[in-house]
PDB file of N, CA and C in Angstrom:
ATOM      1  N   UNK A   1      53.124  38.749 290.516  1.00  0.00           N
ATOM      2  CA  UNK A   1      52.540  39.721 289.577  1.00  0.00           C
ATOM      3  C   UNK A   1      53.235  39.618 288.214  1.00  0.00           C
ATOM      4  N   UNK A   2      52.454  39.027 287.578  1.00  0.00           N
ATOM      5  CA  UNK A   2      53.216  38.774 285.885  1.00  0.00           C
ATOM      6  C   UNK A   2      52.692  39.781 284.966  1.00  0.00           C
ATOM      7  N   UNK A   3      52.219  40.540 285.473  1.00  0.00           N
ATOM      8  CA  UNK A   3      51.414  41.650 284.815  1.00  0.00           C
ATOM      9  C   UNK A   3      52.587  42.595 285.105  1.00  0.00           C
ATOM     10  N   UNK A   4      52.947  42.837 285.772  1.00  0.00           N
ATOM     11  CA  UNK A   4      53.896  43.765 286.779  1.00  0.00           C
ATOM     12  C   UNK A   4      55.522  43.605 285.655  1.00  0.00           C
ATOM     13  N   UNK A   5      55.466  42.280 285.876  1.00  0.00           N
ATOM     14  CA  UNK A   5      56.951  42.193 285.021  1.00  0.00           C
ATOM     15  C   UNK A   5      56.892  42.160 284.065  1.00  0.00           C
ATOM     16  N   UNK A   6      55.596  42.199 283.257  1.00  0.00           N
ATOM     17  CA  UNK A   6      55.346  41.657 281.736  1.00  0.00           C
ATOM     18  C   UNK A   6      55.186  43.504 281.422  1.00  0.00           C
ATOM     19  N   UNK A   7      54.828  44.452 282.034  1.00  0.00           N
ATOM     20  CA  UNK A   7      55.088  45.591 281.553  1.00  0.00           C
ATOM     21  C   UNK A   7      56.325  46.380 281.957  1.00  0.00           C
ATOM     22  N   UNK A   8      56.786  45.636 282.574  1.00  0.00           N
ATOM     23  CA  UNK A   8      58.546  46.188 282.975  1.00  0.00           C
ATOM     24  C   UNK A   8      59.283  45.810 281.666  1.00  0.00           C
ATOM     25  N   UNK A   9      58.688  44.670 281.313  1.00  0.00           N
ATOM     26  CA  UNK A   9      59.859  44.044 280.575  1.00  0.00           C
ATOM     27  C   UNK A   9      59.201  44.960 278.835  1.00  0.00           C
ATOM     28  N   UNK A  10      58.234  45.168 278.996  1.00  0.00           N
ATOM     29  CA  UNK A  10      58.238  45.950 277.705  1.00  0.00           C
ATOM     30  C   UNK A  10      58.583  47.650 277.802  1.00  0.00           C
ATOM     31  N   UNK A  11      58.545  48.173 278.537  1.00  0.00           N
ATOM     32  CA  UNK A  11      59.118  48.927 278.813  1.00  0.00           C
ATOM     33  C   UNK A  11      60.759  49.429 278.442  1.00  0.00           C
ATOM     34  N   UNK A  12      61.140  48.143 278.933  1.00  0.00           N
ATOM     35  CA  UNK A  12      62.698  48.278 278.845  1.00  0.00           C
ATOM     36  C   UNK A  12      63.465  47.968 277.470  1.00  0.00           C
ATOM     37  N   UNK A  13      62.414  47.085 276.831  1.00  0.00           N
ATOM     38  CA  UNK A  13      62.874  46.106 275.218  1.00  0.00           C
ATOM     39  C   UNK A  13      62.267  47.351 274.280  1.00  0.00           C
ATOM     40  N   UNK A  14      61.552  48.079 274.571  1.00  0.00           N
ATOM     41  CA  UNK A  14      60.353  49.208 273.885  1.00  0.00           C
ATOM     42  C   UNK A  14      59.993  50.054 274.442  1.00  0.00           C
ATOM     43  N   UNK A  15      60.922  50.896 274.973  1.00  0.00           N
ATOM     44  CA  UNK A  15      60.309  52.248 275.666  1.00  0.00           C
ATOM     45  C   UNK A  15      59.475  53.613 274.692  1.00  0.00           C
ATOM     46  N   UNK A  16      59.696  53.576 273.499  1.00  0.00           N
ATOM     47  CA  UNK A  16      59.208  54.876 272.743  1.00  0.00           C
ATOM     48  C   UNK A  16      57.746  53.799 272.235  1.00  0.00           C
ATOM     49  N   UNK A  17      57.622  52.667 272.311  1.00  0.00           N
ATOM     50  CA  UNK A  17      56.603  51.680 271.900  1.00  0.00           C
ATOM     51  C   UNK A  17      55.587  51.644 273.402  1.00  0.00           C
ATOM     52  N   UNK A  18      56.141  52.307 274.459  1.00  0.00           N
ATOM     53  CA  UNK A  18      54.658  52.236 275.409  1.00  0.00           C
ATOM     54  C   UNK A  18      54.493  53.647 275.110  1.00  0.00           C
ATOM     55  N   UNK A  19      54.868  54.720 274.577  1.00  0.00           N
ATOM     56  CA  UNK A  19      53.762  55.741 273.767  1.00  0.00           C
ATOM     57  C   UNK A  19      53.258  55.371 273.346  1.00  0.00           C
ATOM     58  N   UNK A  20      53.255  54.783 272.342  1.00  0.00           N
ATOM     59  CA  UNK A  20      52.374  54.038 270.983  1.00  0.00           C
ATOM     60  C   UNK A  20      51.334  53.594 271.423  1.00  0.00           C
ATOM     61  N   UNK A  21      51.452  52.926 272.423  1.00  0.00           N
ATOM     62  CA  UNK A  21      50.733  52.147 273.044  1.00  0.00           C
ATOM     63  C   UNK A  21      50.328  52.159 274.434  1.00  0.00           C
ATOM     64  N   UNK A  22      49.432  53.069 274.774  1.00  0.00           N
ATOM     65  CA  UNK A  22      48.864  52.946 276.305  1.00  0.00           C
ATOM     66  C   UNK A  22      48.387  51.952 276.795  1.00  0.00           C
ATOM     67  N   UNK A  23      48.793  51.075 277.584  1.00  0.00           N
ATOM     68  CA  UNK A  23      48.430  50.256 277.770  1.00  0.00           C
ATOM     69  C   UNK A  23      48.029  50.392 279.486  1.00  0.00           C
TER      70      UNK A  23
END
């Protein structure tokens, strides 16, 4: 699941940036 880690990993580099951004 690269979907899986590809929103972990933004999460963690950009956490006030997955407000911004619902993804």
């Amino acid at each position: 699941m690269a979907n899986v880690k590809l929103l972990d990993f933004w999460a963690v580099w950009c956490f006030p940036c997955r407000t911004m951004a619902p993804i």
